[in-house]
C-alpha atoms as a PDB file:
ATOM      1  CA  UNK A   1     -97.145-122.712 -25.854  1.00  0.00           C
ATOM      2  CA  UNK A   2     -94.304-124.426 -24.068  1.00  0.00           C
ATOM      3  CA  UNK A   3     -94.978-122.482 -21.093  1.00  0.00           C
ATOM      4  CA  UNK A   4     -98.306-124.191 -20.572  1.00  0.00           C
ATOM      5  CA  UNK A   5     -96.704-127.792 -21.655  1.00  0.00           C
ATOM      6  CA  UNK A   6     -94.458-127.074 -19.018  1.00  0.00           C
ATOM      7  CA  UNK A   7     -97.372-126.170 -16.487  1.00  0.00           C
ATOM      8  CA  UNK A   8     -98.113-129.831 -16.856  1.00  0.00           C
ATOM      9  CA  UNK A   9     -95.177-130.824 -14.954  1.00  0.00           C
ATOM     10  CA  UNK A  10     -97.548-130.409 -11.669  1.00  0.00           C
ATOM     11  CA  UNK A  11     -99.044-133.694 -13.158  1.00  0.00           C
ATOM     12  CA  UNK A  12     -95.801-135.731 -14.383  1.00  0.00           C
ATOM     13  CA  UNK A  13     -92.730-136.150 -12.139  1.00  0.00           C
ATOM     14  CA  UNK A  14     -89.521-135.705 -13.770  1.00  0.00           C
ATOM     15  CA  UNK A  15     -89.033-139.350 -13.519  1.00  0.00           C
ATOM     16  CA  UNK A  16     -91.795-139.640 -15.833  1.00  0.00           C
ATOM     17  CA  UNK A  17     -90.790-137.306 -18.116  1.00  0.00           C
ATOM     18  CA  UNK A  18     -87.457-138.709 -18.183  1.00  0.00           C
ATOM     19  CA  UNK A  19     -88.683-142.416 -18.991  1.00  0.00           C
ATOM     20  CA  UNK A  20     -90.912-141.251 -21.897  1.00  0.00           C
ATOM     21  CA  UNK A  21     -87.716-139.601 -23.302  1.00  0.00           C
ATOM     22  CA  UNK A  22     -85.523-142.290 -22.984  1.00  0.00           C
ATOM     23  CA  UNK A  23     -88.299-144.667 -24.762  1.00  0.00           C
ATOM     24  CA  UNK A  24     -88.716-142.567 -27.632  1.00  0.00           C
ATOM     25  CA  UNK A  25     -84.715-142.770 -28.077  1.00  0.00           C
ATOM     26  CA  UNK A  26     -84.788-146.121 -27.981  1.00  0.00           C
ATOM     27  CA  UNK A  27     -87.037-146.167 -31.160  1.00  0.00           C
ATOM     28  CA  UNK A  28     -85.417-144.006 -32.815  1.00  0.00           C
ATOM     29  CA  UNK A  29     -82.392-143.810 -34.960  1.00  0.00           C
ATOM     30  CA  UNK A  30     -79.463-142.381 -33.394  1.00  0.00           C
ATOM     31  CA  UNK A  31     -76.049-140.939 -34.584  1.00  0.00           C
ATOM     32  CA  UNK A  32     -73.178-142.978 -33.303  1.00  0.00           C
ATOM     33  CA  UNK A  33     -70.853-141.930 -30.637  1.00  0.00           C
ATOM     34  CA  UNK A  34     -67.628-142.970 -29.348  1.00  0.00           C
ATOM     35  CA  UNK A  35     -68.604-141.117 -26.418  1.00  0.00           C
ATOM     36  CA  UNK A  36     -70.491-143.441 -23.645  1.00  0.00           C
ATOM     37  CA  UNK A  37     -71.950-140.790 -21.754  1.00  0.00           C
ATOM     38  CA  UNK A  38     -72.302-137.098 -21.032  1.00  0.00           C
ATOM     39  CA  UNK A  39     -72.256-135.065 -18.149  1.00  0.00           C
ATOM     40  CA  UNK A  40     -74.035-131.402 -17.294  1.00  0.00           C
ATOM     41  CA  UNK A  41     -72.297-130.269 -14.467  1.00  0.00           C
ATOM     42  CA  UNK A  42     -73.065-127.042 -12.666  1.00  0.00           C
ATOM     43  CA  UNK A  43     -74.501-124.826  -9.623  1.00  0.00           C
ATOM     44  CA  UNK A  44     -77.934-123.179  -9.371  1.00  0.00           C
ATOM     45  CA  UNK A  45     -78.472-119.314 -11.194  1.00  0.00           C
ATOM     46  CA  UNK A  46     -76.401-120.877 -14.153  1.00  0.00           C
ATOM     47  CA  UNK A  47     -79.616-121.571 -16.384  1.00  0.00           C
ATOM     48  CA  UNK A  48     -79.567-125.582 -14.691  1.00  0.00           C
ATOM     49  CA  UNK A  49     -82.718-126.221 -15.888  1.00  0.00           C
ATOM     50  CA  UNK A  50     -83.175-124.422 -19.393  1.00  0.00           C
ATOM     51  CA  UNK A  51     -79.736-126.797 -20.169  1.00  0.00           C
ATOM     52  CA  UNK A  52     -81.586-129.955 -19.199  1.00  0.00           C
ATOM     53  CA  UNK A  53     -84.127-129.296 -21.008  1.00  0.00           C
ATOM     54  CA  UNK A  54     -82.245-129.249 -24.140  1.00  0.00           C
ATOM     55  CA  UNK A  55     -79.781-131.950 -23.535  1.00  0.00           C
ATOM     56  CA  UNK A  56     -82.375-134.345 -22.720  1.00  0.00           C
ATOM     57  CA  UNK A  57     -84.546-133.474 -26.004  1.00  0.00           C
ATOM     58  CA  UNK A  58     -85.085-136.081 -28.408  1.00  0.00           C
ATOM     59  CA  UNK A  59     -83.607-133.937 -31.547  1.00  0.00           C
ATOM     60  CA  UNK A  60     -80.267-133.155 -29.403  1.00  0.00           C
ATOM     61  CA  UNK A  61     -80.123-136.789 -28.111  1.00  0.00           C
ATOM     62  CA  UNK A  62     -80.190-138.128 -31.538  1.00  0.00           C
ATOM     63  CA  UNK A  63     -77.803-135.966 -32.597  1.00  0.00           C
ATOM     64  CA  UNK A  64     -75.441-136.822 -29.661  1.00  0.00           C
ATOM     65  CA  UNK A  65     -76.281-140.634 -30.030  1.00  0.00           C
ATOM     66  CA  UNK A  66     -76.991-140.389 -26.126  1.00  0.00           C
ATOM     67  CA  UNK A  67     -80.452-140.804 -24.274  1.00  0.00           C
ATOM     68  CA  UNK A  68     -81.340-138.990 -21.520  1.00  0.00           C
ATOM     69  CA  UNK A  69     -80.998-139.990 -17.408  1.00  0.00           C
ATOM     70  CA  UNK A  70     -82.164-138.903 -14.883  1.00  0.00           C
ATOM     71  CA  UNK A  71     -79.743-139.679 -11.797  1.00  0.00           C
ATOM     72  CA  UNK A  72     -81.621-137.623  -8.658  1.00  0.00           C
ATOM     73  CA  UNK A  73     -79.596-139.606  -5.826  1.00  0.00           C
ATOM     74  CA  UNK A  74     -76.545-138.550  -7.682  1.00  0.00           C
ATOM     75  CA  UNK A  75     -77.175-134.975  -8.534  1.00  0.00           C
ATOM     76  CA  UNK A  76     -78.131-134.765  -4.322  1.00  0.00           C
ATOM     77  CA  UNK A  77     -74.137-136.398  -4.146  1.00  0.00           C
ATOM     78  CA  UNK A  78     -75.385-138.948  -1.422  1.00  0.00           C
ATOM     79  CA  UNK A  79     -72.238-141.326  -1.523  1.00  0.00           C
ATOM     80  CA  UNK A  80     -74.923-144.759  -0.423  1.00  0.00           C
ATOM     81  CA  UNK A  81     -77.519-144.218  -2.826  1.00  0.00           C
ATOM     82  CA  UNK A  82     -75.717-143.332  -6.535  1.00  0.00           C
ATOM     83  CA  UNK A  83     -76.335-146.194  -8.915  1.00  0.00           C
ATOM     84  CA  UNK A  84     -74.129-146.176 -12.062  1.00  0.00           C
ATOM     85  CA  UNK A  85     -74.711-144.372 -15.030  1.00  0.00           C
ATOM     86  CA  UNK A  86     -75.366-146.493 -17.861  1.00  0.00           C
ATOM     87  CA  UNK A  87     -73.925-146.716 -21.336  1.00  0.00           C
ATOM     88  CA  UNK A  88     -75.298-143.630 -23.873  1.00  0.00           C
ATOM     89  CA  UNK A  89     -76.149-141.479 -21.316  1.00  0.00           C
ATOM     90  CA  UNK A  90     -76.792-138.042 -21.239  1.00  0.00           C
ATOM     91  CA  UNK A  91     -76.836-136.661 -17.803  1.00  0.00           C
ATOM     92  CA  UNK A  92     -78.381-133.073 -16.474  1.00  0.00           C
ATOM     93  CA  UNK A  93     -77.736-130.706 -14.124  1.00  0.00           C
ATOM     94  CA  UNK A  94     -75.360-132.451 -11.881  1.00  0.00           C
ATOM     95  CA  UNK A  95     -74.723-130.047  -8.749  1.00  0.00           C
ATOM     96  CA  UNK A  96     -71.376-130.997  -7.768  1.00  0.00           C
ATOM     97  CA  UNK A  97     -67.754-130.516  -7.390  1.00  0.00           C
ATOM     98  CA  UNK A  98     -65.103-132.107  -9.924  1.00  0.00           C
ATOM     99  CA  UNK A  99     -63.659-134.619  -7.019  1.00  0.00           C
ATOM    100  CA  UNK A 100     -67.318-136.160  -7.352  1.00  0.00           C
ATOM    101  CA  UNK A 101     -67.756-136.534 -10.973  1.00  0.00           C
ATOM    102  CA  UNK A 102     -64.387-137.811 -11.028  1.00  0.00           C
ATOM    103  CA  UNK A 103     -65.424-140.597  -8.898  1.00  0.00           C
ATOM    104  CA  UNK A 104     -69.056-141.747  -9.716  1.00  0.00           C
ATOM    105  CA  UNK A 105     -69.241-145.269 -11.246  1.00  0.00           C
ATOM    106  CA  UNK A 106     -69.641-144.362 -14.958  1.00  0.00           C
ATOM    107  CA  UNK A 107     -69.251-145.719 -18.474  1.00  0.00           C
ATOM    108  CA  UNK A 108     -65.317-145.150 -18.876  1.00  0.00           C
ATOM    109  CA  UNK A 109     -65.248-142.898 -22.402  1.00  0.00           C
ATOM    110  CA  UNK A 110     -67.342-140.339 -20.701  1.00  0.00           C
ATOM    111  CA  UNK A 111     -66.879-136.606 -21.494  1.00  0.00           C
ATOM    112  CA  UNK A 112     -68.241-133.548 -19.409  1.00  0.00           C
ATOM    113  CA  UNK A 113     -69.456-129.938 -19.510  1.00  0.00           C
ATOM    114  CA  UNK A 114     -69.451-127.809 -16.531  1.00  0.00           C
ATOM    115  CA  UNK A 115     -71.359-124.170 -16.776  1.00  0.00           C
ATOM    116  CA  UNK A 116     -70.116-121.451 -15.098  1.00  0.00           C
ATOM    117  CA  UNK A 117     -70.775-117.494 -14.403  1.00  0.00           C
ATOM    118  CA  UNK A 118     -69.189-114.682 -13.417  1.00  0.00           C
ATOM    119  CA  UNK A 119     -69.117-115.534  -9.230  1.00  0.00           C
ATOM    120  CA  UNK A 120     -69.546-111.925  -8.607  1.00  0.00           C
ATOM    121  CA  UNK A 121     -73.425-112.198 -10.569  1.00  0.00           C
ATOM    122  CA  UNK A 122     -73.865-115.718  -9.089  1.00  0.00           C
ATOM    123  CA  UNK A 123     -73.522-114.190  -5.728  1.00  0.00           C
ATOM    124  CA  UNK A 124     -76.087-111.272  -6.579  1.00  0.00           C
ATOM    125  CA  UNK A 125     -78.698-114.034  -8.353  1.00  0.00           C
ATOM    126  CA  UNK A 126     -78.267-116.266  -5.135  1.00  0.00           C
ATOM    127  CA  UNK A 127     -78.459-113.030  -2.592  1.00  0.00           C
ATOM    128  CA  UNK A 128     -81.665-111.808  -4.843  1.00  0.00           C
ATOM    129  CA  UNK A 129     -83.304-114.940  -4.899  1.00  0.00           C
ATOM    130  CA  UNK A 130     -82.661-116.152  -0.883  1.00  0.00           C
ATOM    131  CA  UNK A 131     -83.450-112.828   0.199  1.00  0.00           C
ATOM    132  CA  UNK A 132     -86.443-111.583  -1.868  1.00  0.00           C
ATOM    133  CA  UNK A 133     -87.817-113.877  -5.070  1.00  0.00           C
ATOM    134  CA  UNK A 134     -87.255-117.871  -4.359  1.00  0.00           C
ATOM    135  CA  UNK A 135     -90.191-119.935  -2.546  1.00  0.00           C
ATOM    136  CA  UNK A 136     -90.030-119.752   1.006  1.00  0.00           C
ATOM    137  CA  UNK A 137     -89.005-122.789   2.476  1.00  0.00           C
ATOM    138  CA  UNK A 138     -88.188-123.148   6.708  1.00  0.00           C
ATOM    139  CA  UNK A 139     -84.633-122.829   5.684  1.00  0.00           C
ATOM    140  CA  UNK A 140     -85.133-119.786   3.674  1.00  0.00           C
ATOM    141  CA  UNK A 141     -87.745-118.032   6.463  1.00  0.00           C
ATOM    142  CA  UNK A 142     -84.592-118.343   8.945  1.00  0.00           C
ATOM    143  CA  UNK A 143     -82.492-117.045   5.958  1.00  0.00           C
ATOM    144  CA  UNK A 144     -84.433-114.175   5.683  1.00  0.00           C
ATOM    145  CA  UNK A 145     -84.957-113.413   9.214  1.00  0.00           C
ATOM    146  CA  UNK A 146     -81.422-112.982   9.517  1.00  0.00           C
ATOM    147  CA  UNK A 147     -80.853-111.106   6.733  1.00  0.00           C
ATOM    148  CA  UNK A 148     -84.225-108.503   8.433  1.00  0.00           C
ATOM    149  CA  UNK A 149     -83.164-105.046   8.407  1.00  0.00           C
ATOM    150  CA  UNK A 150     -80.248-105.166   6.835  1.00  0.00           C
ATOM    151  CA  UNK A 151     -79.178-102.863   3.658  1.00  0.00           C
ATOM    152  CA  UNK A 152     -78.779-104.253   0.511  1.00  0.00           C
ATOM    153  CA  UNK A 153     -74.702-104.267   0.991  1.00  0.00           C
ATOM    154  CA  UNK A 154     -75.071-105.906   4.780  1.00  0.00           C
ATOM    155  CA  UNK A 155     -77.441-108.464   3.404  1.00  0.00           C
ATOM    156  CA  UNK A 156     -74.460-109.214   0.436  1.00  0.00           C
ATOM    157  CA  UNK A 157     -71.821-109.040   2.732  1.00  0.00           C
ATOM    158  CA  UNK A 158     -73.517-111.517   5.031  1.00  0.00           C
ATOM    159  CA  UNK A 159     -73.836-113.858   2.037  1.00  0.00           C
ATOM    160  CA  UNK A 160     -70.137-113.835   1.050  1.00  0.00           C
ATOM    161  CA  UNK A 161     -69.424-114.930   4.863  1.00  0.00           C
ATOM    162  CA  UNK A 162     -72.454-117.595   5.023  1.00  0.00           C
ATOM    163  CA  UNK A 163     -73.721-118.739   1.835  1.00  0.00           C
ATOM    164  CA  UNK A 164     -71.636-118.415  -0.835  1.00  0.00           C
ATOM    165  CA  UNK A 165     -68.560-120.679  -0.020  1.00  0.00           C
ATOM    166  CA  UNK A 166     -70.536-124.351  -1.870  1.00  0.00           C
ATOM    167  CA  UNK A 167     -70.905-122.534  -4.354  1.00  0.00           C
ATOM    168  CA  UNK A 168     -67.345-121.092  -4.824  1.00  0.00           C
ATOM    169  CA  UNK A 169     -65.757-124.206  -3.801  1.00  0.00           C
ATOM    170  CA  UNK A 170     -67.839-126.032  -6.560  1.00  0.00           C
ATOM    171  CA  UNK A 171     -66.353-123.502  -9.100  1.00  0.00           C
ATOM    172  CA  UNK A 172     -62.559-123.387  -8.297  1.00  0.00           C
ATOM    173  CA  UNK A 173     -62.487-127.377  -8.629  1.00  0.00           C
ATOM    174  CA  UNK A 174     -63.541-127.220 -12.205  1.00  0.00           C
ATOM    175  CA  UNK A 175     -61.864-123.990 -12.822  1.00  0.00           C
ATOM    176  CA  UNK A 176     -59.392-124.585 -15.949  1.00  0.00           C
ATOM    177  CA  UNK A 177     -60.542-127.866 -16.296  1.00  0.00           C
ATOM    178  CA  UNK A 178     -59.210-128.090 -19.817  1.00  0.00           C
ATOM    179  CA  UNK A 179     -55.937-127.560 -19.715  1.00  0.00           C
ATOM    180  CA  UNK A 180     -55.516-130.554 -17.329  1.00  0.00           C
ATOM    181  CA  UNK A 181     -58.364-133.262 -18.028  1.00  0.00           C
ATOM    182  CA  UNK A 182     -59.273-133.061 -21.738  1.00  0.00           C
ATOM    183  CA  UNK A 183     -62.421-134.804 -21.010  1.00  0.00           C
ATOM    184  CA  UNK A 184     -63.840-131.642 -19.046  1.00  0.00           C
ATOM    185  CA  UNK A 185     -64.830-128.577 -20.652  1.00  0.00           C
ATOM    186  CA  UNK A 186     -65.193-125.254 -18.982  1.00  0.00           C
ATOM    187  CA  UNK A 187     -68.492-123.278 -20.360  1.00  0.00           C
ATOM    188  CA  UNK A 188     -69.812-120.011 -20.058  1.00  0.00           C
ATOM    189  CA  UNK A 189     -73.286-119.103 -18.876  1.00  0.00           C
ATOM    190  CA  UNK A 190     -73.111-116.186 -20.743  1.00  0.00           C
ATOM    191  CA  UNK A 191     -72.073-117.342 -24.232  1.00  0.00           C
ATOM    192  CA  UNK A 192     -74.283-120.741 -23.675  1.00  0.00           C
ATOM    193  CA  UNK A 193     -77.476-118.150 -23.153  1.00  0.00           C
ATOM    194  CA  UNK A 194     -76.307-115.040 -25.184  1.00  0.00           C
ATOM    195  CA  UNK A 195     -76.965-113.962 -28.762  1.00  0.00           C
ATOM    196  CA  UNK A 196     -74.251-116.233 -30.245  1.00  0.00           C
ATOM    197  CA  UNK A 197     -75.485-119.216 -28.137  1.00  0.00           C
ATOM    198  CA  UNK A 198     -75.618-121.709 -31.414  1.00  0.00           C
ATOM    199  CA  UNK A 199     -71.755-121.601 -32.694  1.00  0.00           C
ATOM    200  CA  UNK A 200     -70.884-121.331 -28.799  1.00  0.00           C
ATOM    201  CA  UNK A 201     -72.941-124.843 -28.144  1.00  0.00           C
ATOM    202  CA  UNK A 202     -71.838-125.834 -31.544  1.00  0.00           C
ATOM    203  CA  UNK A 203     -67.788-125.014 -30.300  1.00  0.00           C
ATOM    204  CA  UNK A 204     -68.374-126.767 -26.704  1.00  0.00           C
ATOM    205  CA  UNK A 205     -69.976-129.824 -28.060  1.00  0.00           C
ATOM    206  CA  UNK A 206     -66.899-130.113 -30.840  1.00  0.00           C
ATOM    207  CA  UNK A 207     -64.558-130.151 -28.050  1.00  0.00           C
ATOM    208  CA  UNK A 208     -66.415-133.008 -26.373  1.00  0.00           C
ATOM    209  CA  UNK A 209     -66.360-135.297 -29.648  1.00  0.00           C
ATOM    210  CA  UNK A 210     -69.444-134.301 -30.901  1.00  0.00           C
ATOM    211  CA  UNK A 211     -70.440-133.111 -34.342  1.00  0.00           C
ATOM    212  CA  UNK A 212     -73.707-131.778 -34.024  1.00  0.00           C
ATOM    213  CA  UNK A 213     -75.626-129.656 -37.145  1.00  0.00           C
ATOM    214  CA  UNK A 214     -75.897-126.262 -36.163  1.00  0.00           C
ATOM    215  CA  UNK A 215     -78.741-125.918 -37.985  1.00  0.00           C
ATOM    216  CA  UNK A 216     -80.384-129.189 -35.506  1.00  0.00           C
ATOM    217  CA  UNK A 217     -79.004-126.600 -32.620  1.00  0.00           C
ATOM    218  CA  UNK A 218     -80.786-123.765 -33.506  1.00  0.00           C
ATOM    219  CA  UNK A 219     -84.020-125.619 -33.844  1.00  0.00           C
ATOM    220  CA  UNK A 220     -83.753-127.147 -30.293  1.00  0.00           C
ATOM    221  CA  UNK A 221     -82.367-123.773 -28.859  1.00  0.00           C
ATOM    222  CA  UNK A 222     -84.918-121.652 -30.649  1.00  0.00           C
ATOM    223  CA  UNK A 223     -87.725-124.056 -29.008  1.00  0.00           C
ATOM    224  CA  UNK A 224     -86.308-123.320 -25.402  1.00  0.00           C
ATOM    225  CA  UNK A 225     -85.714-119.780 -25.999  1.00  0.00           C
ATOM    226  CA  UNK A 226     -86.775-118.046 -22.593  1.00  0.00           C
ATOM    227  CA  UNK A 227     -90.018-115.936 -23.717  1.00  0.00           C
ATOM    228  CA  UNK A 228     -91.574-119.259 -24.773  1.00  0.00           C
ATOM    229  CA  UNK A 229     -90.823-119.833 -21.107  1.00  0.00           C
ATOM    230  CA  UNK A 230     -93.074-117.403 -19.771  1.00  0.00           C
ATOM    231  CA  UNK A 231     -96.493-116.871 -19.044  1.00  0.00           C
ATOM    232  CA  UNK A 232     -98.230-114.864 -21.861  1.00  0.00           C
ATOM    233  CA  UNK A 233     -99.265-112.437 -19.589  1.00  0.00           C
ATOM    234  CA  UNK A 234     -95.638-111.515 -18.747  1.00  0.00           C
ATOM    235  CA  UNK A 235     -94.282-111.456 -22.196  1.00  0.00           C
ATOM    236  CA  UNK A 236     -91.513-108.845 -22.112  1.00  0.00           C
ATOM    237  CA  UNK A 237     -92.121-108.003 -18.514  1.00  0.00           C
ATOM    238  CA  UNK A 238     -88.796-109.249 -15.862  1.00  0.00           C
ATOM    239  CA  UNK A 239     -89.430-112.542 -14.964  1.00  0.00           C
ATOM    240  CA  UNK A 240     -87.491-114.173 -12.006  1.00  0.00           C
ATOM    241  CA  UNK A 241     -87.618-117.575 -12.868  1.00  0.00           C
ATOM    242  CA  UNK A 242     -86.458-117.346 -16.110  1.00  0.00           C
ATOM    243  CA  UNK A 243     -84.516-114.425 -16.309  1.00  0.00           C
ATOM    244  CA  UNK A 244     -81.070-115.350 -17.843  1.00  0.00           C
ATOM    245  CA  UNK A 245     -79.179-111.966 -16.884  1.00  0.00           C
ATOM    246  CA  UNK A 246     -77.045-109.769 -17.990  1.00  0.00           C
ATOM    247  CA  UNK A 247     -73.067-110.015 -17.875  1.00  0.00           C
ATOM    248  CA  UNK A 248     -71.575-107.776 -15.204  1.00  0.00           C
ATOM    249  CA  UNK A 249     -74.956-107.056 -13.423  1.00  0.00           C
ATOM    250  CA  UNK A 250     -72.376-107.247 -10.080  1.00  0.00           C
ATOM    251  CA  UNK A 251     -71.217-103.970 -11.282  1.00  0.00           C
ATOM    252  CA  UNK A 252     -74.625-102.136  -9.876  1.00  0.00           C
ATOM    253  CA  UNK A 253     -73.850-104.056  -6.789  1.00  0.00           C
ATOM    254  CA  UNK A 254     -70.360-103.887  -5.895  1.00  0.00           C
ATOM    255  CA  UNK A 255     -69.730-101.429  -3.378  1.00  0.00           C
ATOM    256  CA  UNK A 256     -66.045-101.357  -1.951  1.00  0.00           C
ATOM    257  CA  UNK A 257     -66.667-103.186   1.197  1.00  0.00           C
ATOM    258  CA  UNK A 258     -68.269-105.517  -1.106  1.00  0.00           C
ATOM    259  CA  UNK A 259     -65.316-106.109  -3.276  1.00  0.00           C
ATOM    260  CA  UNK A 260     -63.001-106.069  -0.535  1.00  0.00           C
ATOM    261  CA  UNK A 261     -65.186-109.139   0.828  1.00  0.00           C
ATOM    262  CA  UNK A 262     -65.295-111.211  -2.073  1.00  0.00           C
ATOM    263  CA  UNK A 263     -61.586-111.035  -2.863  1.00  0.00           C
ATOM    264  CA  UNK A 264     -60.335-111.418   0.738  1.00  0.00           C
ATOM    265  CA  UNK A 265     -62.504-114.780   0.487  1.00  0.00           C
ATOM    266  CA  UNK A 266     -62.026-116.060  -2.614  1.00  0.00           C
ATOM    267  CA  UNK A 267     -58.842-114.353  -4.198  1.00  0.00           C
ATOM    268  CA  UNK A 268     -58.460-115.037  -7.846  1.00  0.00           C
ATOM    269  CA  UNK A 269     -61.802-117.395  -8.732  1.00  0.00           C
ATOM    270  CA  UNK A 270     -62.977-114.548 -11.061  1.00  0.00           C
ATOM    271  CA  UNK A 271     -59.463-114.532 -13.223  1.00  0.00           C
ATOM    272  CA  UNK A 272     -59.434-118.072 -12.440  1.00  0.00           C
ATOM    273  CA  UNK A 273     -62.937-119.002 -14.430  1.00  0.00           C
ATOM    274  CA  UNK A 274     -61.451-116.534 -17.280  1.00  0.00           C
ATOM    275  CA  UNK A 275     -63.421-113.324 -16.170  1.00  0.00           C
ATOM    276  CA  UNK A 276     -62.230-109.902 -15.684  1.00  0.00           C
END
């Protein structure tokens, strides 16, 4: 069912879909919040959209006492176009660095979440995705074209050297956010998605200052859940677009000159984003 609501998307821009949901939190009745506005920051292959999804649902925006934005000039981080966020906002999937969020105009008791992953499967995902599964764009042809004969570990290699460094930069700035800027919270793709995703959103949105039922988070969770995601034909086939992974996929990956790659580019990032 919610895979053919969200087929409909081809016929209402996000834009839309964002101002209906804002309107129908205006009628409503909201909890109260001492927090002005919310914040989903992350980088793509960390679930970006599945997240949105539920932090700009009614139920979870009641709950929050937030209503949903939609801020596409700021999520792109062009400097001349970002407009600010208003009060009792909820923002998603804000592709950026901590320096940026930092320095966005925004309500002043704002609080946010940034979702992270193991680098070493972010950097499979992305080499996956740019070299064999995501819609070919001009940028991706040349991408691939490059990449044309190479073995699987070349074609890895190349992308720790080329197309991984965003990405990695993006982590490290928010990397032990918590310990100092209390109004940041480090989150983990894999506990946000896994089998005890409810207490873990319950836990992340109790260090944010919200108190939010878990059984109003199972409800909203249980309505996103992946295989309501997917075509009926390809119930419990592999499905790239909403396949949520498995921790330490890297592992069939890896090959020495691999490792030896990553860590002479990046050092400690893994240890740093609390992975082993």
């Amino acid at each position: 069912m919610l895979y053919h609501a969200r087929k409909l998307r081809s016929l209402v821009s996000i834009d839309v879909e964002y101002t209906a949901r804002r309107a129908l939190c205006s009628v409503l009745p909201m909890a109260k919040s001492d927090v002005s506005a919310l914040f989903h920051c992350c980088v793509h292959k960390t679930a970006s959209q599945w997240v949105r999804l539920i932090i700009s649902d009614p139920r979870f925006c009641r709950a929050v006492g937030l209503k949903p934005y939609f801020a596409p000039a700021m999520r792109l981080n062009f400097p001349d176009e970002r407009k600010p966020v208003p009060e009792h906002s909820v923002v998603g999937s804000f592709f950026t660095d901590k320096d940026t969020l930092l320095e966005i105009d925004k309500p002043a008791n704002w609080r946010a979440f940034f979702v992270t992953r193991d680098p070493r499967d972010l950097l499979i995902s992305r080499y996956h995705s740019k070299r064999f599964s995501h819609r070919a764009s001009d940028k991706l042809r040349l991408h691939r074209e490059l990449m044309d004969g190479m073995s699987d570990e070349e074609g890895i290699i190349w992308m720790i050297e080329n197309q991984f460094d965003e990405v990695a930069t993006r982590l490290a700035s928010f990397a032990q956010s918590g310990e100092c800027d209390n109004r940041i919270v480090l989150a983990k793709f894999e506990e946000l998605t896994g089998s005890n995703r409810v207490p873990a959103w319950s836990a992340m949105l109790t260090s944010l200052g919200f108190e939010v039922p878990e059984a109003t988070l199972a409800k909203v969770l249980n309505f996103y859940r992946f295989d309501r995601m997917r075509a009926p034909a390809s119930a419990g086939k592999h499905d790239e677009k909403y396949r949520h992974g498995q921790k330490g996929e890297w592992r069939e990956r890896f090959t020495p000159p691999i490792r030896d790659a990553f860590e002479k580019r990046y050092g400690d990032l893994v240890a740093k984003l609390g992975y082993q």
